[in-house]
Protein backbone atom coordinates (compact mmCIF):
# COMPACT_ATOMS: atom_id res chain seq x y z
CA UNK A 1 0.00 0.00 0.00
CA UNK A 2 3.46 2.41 0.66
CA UNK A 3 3.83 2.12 -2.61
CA UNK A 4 0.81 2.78 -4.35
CA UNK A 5 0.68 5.74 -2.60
CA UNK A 6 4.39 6.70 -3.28
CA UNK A 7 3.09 5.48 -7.06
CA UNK A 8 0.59 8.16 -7.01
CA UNK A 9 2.39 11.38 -5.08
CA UNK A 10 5.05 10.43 -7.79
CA UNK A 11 2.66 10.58 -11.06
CA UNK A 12 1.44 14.12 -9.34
CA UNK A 13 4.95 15.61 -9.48
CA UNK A 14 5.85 14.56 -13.27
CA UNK A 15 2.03 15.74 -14.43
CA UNK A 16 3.23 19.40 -12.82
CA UNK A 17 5.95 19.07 -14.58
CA UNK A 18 4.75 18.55 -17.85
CA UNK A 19 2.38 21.50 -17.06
CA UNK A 20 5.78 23.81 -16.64
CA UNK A 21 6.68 22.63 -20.06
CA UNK A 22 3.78 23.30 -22.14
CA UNK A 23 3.13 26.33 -20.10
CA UNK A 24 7.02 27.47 -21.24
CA UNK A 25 6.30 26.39 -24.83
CA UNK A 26 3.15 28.29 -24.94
CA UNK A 27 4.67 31.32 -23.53
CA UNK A 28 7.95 30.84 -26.05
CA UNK A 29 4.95 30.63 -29.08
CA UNK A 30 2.67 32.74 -27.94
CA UNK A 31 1.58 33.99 -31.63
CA UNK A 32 2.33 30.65 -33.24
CA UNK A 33 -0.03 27.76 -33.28
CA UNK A 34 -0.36 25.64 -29.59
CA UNK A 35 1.81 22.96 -29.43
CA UNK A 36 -0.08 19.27 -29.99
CA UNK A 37 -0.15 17.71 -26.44
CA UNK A 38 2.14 14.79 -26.33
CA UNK A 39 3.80 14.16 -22.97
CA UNK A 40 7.38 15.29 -22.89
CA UNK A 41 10.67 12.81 -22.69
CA UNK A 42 12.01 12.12 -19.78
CA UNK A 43 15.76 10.96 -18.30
CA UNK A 44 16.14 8.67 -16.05
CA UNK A 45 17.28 11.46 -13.61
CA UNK A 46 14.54 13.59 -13.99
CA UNK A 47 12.30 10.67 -12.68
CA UNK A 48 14.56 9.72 -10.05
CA UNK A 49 14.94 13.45 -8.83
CA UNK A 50 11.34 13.62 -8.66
CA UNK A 51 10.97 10.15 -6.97
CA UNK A 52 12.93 11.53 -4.44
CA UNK A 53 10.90 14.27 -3.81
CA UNK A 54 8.22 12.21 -3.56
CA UNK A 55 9.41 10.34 -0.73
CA UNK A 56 10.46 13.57 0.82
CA UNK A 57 6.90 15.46 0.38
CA UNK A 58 5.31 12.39 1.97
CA UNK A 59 7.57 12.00 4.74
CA UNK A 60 7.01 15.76 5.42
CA UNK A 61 3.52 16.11 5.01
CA UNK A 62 1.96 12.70 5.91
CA UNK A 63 4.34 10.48 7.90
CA UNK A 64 3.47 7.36 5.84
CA UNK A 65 6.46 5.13 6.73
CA UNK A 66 4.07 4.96 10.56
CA UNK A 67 0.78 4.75 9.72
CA UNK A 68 -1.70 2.09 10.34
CA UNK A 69 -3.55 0.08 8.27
CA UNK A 70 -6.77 2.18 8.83
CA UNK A 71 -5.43 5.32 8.64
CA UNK A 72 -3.06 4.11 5.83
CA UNK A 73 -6.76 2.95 3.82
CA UNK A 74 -7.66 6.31 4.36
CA UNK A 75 -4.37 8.22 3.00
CA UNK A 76 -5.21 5.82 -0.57
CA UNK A 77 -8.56 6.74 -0.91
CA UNK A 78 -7.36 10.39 -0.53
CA UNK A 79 -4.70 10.15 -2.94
CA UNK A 80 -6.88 8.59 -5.63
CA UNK A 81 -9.80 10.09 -4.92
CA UNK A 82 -9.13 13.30 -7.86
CA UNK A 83 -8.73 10.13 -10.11
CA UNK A 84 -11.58 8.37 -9.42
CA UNK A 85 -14.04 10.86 -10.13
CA UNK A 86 -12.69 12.02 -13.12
CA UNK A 87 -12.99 8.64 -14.30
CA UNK A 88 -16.70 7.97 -13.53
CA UNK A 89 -17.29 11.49 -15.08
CA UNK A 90 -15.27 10.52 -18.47
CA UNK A 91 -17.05 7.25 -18.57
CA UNK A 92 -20.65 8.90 -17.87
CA UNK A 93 -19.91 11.51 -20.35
CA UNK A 94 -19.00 8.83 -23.10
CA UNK A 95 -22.06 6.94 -22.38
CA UNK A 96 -24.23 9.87 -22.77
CA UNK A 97 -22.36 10.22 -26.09
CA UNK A 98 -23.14 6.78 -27.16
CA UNK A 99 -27.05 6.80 -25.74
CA UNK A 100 -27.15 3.17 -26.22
CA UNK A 101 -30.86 2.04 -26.16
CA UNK A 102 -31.47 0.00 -29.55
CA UNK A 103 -31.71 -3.59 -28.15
CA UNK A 104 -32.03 -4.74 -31.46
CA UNK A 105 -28.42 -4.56 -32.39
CA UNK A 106 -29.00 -1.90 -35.39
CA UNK A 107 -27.31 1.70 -35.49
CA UNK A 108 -29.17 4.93 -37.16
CA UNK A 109 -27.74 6.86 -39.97
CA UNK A 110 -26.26 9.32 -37.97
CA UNK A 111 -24.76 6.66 -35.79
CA UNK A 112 -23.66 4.22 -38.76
CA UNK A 113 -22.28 7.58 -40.02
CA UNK A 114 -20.07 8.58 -37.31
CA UNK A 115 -18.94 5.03 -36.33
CA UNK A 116 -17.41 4.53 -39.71
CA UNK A 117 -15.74 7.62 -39.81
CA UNK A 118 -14.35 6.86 -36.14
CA UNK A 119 -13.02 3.78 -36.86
CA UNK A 120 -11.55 4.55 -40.41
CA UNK A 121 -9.81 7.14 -38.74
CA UNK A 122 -8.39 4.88 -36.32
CA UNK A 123 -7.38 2.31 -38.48
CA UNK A 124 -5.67 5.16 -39.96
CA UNK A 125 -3.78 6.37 -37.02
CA UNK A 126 -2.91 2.44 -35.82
CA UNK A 127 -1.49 1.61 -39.08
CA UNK A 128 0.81 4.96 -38.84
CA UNK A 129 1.88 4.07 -35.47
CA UNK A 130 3.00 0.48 -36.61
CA UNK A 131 4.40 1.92 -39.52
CA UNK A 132 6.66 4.55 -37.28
CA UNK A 133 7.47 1.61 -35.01
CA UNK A 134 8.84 0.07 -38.24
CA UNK A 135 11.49 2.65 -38.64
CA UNK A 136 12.58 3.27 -35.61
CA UNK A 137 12.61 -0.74 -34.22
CA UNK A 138 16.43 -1.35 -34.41
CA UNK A 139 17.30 2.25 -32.11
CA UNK A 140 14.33 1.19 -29.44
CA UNK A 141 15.47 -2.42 -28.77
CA UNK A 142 18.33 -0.67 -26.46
CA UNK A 143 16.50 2.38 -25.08
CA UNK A 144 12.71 1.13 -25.30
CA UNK A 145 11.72 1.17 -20.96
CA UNK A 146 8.33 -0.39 -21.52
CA UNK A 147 6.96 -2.96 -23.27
CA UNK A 148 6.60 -3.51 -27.30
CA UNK A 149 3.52 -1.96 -28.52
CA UNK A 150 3.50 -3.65 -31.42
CA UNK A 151 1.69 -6.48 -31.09
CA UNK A 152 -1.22 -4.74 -29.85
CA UNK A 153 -1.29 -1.85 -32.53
CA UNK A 154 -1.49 -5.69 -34.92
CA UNK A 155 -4.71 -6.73 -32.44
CA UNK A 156 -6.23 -3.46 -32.89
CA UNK A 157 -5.73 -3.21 -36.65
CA UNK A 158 -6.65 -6.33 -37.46
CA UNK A 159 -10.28 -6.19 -34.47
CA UNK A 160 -11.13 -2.60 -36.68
CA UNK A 161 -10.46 -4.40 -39.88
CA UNK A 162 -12.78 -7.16 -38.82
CA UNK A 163 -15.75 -4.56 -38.09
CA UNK A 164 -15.01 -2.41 -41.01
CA UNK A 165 -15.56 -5.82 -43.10
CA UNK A 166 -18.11 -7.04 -41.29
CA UNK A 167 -20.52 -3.69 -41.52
CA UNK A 168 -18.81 -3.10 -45.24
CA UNK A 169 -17.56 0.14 -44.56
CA UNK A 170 -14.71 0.18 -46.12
CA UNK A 171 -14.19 3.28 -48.40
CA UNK A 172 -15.19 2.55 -52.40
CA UNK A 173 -11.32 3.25 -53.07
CA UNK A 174 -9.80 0.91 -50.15
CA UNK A 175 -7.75 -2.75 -50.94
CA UNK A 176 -10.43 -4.76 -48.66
CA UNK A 177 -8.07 -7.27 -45.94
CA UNK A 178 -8.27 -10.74 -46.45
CA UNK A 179 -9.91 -11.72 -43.39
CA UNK A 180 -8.88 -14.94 -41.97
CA UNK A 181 -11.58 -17.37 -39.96
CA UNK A 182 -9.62 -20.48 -39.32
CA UNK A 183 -5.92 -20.90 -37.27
CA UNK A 184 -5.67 -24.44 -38.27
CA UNK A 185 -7.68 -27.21 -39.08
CA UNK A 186 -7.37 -28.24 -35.45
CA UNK A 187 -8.25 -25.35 -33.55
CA UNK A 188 -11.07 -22.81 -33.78
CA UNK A 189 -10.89 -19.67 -35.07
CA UNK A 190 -10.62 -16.84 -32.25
CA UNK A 191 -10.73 -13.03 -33.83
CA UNK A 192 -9.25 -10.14 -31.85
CA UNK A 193 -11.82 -9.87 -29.65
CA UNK A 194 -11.20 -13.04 -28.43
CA UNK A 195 -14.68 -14.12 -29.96
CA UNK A 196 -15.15 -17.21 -31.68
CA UNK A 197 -17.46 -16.31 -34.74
CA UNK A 198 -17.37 -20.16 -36.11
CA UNK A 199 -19.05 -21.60 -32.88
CA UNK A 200 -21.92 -19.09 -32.58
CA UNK A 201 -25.30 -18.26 -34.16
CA UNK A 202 -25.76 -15.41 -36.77
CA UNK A 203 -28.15 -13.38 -33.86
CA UNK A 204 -25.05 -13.77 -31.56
CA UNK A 205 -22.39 -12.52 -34.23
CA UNK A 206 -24.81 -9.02 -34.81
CA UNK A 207 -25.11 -8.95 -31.31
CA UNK A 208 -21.12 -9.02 -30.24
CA UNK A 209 -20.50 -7.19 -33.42
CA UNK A 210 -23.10 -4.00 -32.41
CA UNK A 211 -20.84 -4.17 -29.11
CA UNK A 212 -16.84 -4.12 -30.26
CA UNK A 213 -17.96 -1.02 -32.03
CA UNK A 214 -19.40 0.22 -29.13
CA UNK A 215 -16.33 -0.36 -27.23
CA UNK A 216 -14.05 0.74 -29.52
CA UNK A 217 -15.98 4.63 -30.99
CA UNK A 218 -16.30 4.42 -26.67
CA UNK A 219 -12.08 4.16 -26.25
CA UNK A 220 -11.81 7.01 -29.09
CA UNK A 221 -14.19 9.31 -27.12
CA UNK A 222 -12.47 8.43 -23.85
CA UNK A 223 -8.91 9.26 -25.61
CA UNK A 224 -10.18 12.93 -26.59
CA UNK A 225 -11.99 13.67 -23.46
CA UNK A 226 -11.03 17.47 -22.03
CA UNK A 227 -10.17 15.64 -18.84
CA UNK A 228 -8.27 13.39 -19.95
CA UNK A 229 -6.58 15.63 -23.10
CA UNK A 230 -5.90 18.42 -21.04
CA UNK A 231 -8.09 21.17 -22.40
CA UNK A 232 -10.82 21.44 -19.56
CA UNK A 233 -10.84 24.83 -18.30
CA UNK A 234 -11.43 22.86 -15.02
CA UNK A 235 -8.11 21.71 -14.26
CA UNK A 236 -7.40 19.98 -11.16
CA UNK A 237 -3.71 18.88 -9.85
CA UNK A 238 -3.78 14.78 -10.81
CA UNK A 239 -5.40 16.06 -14.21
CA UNK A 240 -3.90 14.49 -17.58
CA UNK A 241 -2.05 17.57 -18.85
CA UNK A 242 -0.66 16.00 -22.48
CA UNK A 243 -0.98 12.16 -22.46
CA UNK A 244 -4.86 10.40 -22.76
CA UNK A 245 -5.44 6.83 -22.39
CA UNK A 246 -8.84 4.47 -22.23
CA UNK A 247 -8.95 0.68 -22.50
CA UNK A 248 -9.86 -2.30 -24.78
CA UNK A 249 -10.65 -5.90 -24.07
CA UNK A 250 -8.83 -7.92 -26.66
CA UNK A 251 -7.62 -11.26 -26.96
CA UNK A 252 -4.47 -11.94 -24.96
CA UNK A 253 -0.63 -11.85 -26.74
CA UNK A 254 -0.50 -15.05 -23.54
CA UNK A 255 -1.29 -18.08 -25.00
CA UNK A 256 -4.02 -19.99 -23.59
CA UNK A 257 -5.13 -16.54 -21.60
CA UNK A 258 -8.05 -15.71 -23.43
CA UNK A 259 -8.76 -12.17 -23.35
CA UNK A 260 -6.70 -9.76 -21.83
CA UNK A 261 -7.31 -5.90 -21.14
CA UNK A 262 -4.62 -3.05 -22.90
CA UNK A 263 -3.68 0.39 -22.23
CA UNK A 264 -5.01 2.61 -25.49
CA UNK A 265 -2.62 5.81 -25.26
CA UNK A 266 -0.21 6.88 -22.54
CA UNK A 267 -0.71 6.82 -18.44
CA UNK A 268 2.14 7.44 -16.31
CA UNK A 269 3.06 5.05 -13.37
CA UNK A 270 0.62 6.03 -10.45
CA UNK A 271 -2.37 6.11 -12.94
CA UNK A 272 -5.63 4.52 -12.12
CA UNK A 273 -6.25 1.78 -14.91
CA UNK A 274 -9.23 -0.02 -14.26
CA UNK A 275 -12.06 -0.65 -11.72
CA UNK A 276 -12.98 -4.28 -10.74
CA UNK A 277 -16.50 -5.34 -10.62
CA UNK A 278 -18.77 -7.06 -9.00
CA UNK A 279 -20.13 -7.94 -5.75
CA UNK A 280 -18.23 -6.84 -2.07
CA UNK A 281 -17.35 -9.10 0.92
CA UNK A 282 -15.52 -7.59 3.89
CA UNK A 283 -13.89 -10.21 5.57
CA UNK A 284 -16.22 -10.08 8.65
CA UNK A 285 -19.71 -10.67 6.51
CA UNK A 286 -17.53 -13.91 4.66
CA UNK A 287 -16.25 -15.05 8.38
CA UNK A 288 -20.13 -14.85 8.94
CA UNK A 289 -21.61 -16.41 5.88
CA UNK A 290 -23.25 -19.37 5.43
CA UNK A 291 -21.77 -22.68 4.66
CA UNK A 292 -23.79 -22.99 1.38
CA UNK A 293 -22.52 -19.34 0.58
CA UNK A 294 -18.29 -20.00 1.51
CA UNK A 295 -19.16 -23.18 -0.73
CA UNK A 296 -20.21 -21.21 -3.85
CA UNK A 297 -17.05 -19.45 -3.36
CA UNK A 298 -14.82 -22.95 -3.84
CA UNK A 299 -15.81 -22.51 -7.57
CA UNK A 300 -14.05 -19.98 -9.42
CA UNK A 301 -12.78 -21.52 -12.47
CA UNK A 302 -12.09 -18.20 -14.54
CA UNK A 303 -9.70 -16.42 -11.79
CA UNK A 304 -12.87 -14.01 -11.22
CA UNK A 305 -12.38 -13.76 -7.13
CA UNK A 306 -10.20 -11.17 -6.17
CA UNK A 307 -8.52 -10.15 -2.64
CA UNK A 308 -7.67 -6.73 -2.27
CA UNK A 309 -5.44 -5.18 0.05
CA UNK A 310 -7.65 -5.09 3.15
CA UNK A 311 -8.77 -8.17 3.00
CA UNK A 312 -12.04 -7.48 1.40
CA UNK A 313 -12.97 -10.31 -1.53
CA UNK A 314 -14.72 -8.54 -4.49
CA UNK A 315 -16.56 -11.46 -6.97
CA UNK A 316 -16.83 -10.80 -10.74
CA UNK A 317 -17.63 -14.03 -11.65
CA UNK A 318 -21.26 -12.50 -13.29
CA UNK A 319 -19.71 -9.72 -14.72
CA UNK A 320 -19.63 -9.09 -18.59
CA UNK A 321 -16.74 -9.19 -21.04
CA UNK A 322 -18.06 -7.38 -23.51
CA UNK A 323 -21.27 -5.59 -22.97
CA UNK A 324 -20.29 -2.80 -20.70
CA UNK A 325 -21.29 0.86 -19.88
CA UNK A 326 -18.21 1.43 -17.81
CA UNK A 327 -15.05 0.86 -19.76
CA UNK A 328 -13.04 1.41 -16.86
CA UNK A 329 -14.29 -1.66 -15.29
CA UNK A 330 -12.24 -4.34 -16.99
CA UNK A 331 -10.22 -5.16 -13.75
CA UNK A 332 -11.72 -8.65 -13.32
CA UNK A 333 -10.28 -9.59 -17.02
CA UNK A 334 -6.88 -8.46 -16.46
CA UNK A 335 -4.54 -11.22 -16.62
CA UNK A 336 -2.92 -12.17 -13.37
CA UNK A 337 1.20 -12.32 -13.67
CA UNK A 338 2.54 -15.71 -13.63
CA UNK A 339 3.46 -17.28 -10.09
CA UNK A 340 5.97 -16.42 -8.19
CA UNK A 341 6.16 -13.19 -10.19
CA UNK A 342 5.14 -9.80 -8.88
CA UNK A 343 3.09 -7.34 -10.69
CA UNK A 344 4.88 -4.37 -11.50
């Protein structure tokens, strides 16, 4: 728990930062055109310096290293509290965007309209990122400090491709993908979603279909957000200042995981990802619970029963995959890190 809050006062100090920077760059171009919002490089040193100060600030101002549990619960909620409710308000304003009440798996013109020109210009802007990766592979393999992006820019290409085929809106003057709907003779065929199209019903397929573009014109919302681009005139302290970010549930780069959750954009360590779902047991009520009840909780075949912190067992075993008006709460599908490994 130290260290998600340490996580968190750290991710405040770069975001102020960053807000230094822009605010010198404006002030250096004041009668040019604003510079786009990208989040500024960083050394090594830089981070460290302000890792340091981190520490420092919350020896100074909260005494962390003594606390107690309780009080300690209390300092986390505090620190991520700004985050929180930004999220809840990004993801209510995106589903006021999307107004999704057709139960019968159909968009309107103006809807069909906008999608398409959503996700055309995101297949655009994927393929340009893998295309930039391209050229500058061989110089990243020694200075690259997170992971390759490039197989999920490939998983998001090819899941828009699949729509974009699916709906046929592909532009008049576009070379079409070859879409493929078989691995091998032996094994079915999972798309990017993680969705196996072979083993289900046509009503299914419209149905799942009416939802990945959901999630996906949802994520490109999310990513352009003023709170989370920067641009709200109602700037707070653990506000996005350059970098945005949303998620996507796609199948898993793990073999055998199934589907697996990504980070769409940039979020500095100390960023709140994901909520996880479902229903709450402190530890007293499950010390308490019937026999019939502890029982139920023997079964958990999809990893869906999770212990936080404070001993307080959350249970997203009913929880959906796909249909979701939340896309922050994806926590239940992220894929635990193999044993005896630590998350990082």
């Amino acid at each position: 728990m130290h260290w998600v809050v340490l996580a968190v006062a750290h991710r405040k100090l770069r975001i102020e930062r960053q807000r230094k920077l822009l605010q010198e760059s404006n002030d250096t171009h004041a009668d040019a055109q604003p510079p786009q919002l990208i989040w500024q490089e960083e050394s090594k040193e830089q981070l460290k310096d302000l890792m340091e100060e981190a520490v420092s600030h919350l020896d100074e101002k909260t005494d962390i290293g003594r606390m107690q549990l309780r009080r300690l619960r209390g300092e986390i909620q505090s620190f991520l509290e700004p985050q929180i409710i930004q999220l809840l308000n990004v993801a209510h304003d995106a589903e006021d965007k999307l107004n999704v009440e057709d139960e019968d798996y159909i968009f309107s013109e103006e809807e069909e309209k906008e999608y398409k020109e959503i996700l055309l210009r995101e297949h655009e802007n994927v393929c340009q990122l893998l295309t930039d990766c391209e050229g500058s592979k061989e110089a990243d393999k020694t200075q690259r400090r997170t992971s390759d992006p490039v197989p999920f820019y490939e998983i998001k290409k090819g899941a828009i491709e699949t729509l974009l085929t699916y709906y046929d809106w592909w532009p008049e003057d576009s070379s079409v993908p070859t879409i493929s709907s078989t691995n091998n003779d032996k094994e079915e065929y999972v798309d990017e979603f993680g969705f196996s199209p072979t083993e289900s019903d046509s009503e299914i397929i419209s149905g799942m279909r009416y939802f990945h573009v959901r999630n996906l014109v949802r994520s490109s919302l999310v990513r352009r957000h003023p709170d989370i681009a920067g641009s709200s005139s109602k700037s707070n302290d653990n506000q996005h200042p350059h970098g945005y970010h949303s998620l996507l549930p796609f199948k898993s780069t793990i073999m055998s995981a199934g589907r697996g959750v990504y980070v769409d954009g940039f979020a500095p360590a100390g960023t709140l990802l994901a909520f996880i779902p479902g229903q709450v047991w402190p530890k007293e009520h499950l010390q308490s619970a019937s026999l019939q009840t502890q029982m139920q909780f023997s079964q958990d075949p999809r990893h869906q029963l999770s212990f936080r912190y404070d001993d307080i067992l959350i249970d997203s075993r009913q929880s959906p995959y796909t249909v979701i008006k939340n896309l922050w709460a994806l926590g239940h599908i992220i894929n635990h890190p193999p044993a005896p490994t630590l998350a990082q």
